[in-house]
PDB file of N, CA and C in Angstrom:
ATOM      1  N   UNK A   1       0.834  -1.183   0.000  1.00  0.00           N
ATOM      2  CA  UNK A   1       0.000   0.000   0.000  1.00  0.00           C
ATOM      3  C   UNK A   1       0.879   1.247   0.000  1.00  0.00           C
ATOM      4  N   UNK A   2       0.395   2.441  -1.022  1.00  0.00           N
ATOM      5  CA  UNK A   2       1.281   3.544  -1.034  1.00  0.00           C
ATOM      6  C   UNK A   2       0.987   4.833   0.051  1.00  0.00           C
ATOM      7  N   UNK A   3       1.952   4.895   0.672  1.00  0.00           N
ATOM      8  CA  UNK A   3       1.511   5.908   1.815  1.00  0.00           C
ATOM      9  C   UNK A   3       1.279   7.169   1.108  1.00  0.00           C
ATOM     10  N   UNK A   4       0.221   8.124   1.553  1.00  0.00           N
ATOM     11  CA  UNK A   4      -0.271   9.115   1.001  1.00  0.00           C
ATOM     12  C   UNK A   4       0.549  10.520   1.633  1.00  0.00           C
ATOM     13  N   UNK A   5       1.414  10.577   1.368  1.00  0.00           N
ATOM     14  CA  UNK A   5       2.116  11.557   1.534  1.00  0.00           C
ATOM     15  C   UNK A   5       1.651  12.997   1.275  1.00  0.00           C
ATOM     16  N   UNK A   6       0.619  13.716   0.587  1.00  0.00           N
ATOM     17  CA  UNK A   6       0.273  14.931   0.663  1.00  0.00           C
ATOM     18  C   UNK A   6      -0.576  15.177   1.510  1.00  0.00           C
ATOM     19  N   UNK A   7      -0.815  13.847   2.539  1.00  0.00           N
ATOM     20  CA  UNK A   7      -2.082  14.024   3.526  1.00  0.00           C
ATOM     21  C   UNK A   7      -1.409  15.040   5.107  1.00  0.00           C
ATOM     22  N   UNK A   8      -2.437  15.571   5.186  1.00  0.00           N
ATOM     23  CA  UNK A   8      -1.679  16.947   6.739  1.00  0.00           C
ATOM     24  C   UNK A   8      -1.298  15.888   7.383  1.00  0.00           C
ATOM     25  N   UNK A   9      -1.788  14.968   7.927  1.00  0.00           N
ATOM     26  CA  UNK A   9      -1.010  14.211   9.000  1.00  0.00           C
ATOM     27  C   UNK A   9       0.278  13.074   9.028  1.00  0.00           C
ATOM     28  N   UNK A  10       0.376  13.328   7.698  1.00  0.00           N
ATOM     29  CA  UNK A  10       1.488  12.451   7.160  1.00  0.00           C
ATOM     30  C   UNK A  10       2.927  12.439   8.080  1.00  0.00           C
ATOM     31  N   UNK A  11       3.152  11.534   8.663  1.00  0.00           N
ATOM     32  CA  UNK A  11       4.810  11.642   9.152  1.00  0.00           C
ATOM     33  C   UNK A  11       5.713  10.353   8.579  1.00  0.00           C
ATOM     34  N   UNK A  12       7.043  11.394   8.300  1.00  0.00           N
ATOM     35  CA  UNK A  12       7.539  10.357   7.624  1.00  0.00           C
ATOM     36  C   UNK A  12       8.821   9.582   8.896  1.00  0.00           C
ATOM     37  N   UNK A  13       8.990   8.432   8.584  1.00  0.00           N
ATOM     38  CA  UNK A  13       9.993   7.829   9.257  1.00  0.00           C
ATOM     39  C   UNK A  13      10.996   7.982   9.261  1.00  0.00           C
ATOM     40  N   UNK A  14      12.364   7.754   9.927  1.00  0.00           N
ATOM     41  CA  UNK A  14      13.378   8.531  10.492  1.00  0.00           C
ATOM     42  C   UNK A  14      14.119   7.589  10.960  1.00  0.00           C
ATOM     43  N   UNK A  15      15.445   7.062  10.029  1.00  0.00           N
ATOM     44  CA  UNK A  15      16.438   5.901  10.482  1.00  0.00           C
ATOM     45  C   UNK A  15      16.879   5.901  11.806  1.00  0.00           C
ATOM     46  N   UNK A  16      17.556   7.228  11.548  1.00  0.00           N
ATOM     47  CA  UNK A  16      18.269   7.656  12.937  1.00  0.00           C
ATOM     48  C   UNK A  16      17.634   9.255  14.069  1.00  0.00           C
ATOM     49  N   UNK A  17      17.956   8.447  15.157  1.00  0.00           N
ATOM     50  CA  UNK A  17      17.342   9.154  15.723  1.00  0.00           C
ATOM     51  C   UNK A  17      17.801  10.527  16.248  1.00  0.00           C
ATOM     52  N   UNK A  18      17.217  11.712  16.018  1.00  0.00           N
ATOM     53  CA  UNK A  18      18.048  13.025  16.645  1.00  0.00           C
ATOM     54  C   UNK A  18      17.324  13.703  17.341  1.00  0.00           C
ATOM     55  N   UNK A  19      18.404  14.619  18.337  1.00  0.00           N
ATOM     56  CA  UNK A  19      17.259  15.408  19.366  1.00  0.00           C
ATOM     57  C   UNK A  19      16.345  16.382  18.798  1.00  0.00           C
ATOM     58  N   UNK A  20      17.168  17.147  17.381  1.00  0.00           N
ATOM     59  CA  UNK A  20      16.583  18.476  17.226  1.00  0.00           C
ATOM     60  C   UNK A  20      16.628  17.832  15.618  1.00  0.00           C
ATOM     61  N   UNK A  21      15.139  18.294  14.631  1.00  0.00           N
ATOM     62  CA  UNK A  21      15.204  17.962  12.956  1.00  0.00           C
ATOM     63  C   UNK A  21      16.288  19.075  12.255  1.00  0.00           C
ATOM     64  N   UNK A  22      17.079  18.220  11.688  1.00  0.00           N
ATOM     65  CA  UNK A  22      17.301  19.135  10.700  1.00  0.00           C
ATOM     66  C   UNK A  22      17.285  19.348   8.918  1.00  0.00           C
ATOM     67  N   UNK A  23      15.982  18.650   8.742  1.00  0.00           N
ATOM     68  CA  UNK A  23      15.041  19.203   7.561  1.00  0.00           C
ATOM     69  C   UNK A  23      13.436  19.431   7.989  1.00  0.00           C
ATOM     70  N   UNK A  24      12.662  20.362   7.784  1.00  0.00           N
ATOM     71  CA  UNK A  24      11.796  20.358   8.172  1.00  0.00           C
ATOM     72  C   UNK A  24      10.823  19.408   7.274  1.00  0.00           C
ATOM     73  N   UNK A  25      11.083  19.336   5.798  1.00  0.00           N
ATOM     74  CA  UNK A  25      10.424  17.922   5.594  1.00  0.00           C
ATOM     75  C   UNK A  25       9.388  18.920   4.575  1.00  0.00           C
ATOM     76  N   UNK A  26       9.758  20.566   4.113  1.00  0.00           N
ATOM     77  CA  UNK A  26       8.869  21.383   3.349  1.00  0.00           C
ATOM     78  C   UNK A  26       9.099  20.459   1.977  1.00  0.00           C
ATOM     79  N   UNK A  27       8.147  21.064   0.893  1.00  0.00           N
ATOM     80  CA  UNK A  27       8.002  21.062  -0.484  1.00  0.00           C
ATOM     81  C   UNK A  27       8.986  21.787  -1.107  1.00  0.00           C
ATOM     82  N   UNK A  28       9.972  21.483  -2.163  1.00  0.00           N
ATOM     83  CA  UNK A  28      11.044  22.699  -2.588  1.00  0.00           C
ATOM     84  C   UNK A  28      10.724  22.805  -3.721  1.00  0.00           C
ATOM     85  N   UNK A  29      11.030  23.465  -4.655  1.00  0.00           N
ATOM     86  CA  UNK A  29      10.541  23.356  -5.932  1.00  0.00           C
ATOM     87  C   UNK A  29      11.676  23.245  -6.879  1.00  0.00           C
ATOM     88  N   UNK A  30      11.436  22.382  -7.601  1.00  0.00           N
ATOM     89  CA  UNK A  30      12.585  21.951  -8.658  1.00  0.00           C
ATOM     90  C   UNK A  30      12.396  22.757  -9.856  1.00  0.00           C
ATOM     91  N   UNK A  31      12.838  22.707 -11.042  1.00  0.00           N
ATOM     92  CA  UNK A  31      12.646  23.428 -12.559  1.00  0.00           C
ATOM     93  C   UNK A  31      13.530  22.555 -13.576  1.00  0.00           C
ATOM     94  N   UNK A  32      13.032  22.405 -14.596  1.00  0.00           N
ATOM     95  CA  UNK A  32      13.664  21.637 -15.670  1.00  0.00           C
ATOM     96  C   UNK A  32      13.712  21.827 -17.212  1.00  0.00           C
ATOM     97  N   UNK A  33      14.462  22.491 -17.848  1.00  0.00           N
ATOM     98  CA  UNK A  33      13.984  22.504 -19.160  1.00  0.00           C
ATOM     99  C   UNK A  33      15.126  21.717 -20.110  1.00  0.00           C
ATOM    100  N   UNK A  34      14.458  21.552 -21.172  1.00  0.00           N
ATOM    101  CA  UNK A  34      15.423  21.052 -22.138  1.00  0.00           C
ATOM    102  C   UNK A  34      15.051  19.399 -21.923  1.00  0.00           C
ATOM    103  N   UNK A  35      16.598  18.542 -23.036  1.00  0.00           N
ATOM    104  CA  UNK A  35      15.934  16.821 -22.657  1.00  0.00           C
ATOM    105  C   UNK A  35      15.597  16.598 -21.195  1.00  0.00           C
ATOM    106  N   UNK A  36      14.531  15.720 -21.158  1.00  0.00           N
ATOM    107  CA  UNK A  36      13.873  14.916 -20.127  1.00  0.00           C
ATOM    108  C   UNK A  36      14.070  15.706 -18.905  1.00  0.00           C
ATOM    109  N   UNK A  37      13.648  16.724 -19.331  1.00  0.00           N
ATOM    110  CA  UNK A  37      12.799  17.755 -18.275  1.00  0.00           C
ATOM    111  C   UNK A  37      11.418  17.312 -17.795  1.00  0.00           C
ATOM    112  N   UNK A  38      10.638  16.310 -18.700  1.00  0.00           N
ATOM    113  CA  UNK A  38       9.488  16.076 -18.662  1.00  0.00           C
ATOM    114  C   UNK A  38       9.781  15.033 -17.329  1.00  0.00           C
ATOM    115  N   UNK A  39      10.849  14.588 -16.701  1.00  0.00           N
ATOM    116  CA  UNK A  39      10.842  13.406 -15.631  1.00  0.00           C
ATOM    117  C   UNK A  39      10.621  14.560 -14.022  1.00  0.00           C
ATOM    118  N   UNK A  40      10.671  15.800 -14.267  1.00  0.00           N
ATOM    119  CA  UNK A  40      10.506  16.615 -13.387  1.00  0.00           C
ATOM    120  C   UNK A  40       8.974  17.493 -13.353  1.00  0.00           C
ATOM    121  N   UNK A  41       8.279  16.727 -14.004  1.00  0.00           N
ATOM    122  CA  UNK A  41       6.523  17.376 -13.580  1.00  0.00           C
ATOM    123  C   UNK A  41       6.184  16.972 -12.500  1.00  0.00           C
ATOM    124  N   UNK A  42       5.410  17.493 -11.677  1.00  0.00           N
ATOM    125  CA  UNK A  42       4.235  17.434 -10.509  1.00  0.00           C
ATOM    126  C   UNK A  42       5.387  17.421  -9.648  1.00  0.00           C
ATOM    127  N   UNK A  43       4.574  16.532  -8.644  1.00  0.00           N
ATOM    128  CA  UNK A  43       5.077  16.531  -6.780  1.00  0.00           C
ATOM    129  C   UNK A  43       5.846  15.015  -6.719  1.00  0.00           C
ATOM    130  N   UNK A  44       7.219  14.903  -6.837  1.00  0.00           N
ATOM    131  CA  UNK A  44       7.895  13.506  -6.258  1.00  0.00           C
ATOM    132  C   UNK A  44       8.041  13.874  -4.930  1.00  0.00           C
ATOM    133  N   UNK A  45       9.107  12.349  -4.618  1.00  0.00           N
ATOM    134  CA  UNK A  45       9.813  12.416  -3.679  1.00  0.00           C
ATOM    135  C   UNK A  45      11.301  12.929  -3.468  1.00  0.00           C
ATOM    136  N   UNK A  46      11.852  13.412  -2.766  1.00  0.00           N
ATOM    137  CA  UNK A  46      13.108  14.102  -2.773  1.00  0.00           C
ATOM    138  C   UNK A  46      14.092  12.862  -3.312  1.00  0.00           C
ATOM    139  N   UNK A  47      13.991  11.665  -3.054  1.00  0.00           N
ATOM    140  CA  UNK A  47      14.933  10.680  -3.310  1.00  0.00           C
ATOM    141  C   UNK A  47      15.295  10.596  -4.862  1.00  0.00           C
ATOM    142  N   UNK A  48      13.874  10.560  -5.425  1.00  0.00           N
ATOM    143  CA  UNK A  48      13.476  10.137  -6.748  1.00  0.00           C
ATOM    144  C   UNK A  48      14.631  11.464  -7.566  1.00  0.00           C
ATOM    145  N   UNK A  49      14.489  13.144  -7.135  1.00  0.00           N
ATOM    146  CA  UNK A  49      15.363  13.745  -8.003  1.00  0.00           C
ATOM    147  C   UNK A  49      17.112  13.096  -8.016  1.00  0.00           C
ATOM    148  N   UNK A  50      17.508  13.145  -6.911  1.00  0.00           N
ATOM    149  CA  UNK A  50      18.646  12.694  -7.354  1.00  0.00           C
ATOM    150  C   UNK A  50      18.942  11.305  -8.656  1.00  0.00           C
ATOM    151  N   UNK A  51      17.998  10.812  -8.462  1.00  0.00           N
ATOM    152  CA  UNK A  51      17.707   9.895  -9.851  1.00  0.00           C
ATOM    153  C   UNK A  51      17.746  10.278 -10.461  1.00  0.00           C
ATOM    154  N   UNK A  52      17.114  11.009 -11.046  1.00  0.00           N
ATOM    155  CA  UNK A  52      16.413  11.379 -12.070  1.00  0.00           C
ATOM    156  C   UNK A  52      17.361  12.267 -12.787  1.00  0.00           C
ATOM    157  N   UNK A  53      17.872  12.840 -11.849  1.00  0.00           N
ATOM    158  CA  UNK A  53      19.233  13.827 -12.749  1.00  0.00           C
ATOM    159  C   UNK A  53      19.969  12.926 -12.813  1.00  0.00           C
ATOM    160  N   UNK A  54      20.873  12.012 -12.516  1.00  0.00           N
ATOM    161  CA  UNK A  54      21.458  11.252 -12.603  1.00  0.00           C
ATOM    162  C   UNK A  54      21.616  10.787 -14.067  1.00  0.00           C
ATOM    163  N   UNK A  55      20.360  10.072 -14.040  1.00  0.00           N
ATOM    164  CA  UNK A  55      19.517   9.156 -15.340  1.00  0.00           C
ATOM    165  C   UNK A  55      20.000   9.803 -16.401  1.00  0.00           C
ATOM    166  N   UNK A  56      19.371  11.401 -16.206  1.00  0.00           N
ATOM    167  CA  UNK A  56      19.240  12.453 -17.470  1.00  0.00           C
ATOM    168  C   UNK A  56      20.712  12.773 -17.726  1.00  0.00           C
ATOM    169  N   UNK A  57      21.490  12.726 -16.609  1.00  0.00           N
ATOM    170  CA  UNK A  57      22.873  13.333 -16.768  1.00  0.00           C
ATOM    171  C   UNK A  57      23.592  12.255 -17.769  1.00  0.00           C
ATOM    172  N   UNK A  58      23.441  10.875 -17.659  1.00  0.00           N
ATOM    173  CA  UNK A  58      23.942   9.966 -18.173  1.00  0.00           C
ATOM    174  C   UNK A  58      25.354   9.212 -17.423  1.00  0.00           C
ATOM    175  N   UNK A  59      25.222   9.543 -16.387  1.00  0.00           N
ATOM    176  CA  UNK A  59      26.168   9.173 -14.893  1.00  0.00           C
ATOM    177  C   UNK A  59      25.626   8.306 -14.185  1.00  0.00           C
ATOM    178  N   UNK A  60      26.829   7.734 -13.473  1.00  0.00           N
ATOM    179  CA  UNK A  60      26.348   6.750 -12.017  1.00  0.00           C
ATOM    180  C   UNK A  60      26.110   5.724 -12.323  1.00  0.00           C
ATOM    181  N   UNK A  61      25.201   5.215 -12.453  1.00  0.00           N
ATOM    182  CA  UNK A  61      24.302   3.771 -13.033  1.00  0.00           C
ATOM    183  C   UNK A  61      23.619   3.951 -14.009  1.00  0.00           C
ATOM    184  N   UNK A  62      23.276   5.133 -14.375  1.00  0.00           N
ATOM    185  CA  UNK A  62      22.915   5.038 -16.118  1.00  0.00           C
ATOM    186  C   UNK A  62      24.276   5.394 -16.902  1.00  0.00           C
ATOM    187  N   UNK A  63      25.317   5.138 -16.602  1.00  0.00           N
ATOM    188  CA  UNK A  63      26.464   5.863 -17.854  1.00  0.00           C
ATOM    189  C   UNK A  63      26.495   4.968 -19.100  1.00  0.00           C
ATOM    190  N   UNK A  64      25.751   3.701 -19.076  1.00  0.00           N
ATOM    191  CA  UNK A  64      25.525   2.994 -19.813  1.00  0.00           C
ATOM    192  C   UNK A  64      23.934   2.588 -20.579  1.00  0.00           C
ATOM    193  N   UNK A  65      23.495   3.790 -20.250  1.00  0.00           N
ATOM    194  CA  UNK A  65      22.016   4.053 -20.692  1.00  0.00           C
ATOM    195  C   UNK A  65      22.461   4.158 -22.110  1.00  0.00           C
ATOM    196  N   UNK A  66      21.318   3.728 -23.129  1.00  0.00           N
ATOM    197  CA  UNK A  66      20.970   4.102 -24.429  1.00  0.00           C
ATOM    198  C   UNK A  66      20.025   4.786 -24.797  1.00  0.00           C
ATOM    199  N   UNK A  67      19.363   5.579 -24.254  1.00  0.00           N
ATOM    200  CA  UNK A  67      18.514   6.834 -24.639  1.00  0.00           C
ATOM    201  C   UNK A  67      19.229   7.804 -25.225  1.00  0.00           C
ATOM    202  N   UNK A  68      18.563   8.668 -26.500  1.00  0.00           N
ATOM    203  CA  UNK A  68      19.156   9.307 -27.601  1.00  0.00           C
ATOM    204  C   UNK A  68      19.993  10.824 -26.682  1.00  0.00           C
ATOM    205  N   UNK A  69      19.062  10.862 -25.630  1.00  0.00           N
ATOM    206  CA  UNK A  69      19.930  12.055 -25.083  1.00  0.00           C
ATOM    207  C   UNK A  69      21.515  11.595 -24.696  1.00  0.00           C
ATOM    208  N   UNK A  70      21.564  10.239 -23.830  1.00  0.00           N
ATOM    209  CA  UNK A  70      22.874  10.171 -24.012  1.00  0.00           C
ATOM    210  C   UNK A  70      24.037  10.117 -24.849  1.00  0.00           C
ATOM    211  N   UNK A  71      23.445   9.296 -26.022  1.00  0.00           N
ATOM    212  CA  UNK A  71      24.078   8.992 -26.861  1.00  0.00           C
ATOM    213  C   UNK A  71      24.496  10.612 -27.695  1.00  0.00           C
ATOM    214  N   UNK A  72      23.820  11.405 -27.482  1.00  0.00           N
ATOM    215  CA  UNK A  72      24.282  12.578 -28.130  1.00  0.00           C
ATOM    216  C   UNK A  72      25.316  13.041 -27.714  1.00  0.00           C
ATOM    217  N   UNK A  73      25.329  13.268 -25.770  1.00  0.00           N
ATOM    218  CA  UNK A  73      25.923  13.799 -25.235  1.00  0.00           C
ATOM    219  C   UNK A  73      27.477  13.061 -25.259  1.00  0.00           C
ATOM    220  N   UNK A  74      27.521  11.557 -25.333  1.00  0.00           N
ATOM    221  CA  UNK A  74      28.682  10.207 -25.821  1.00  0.00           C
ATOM    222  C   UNK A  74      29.164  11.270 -26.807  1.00  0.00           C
ATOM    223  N   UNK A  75      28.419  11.221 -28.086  1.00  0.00           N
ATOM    224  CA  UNK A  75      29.198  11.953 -29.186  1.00  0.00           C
ATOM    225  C   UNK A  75      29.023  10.593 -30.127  1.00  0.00           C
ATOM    226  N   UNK A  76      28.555   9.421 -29.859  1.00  0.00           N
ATOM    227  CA  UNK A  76      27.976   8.208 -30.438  1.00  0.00           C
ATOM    228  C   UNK A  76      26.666   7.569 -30.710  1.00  0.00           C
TER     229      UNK A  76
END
């Protein structure tokens, strides 16, 4: 079951434990234009961007992606 995260009472879980937060856990707003900007519409999760640029960047665990954006950026 997917936890509903835009709900007011939503709390999210917390590996480690600290006295005082230090993220308050707000909405930030991202922006994207150009290739696969379109993977940055609506409301994710904070985890999901670092993916996602990643992906688009053609680094990390996609450096071996075959989507045309990479392959442009290859030069192959």
């Amino acid at each position: 079951m997917k936890e509903e995260t835009s709900k007011r009472d939503y709390q999210q879980e917390a590996a480690v434990y600290m006295k005082s937060e230090t993220h308050g856990g707000e909405d930030v707003s991202i922006y994207a234009k150009g290739p696969m900007s379109h993977l940055f519409e609506g409301t994710v999760e904070q985890s999901y961007i670092a993916h996602a640029m990643a992906y688009s960047a053609c680094i990390g665990p996609f450096d071996k992606t075959t989507h045309p954006s990479c392959e442009f950026e290859r030069g192959f």
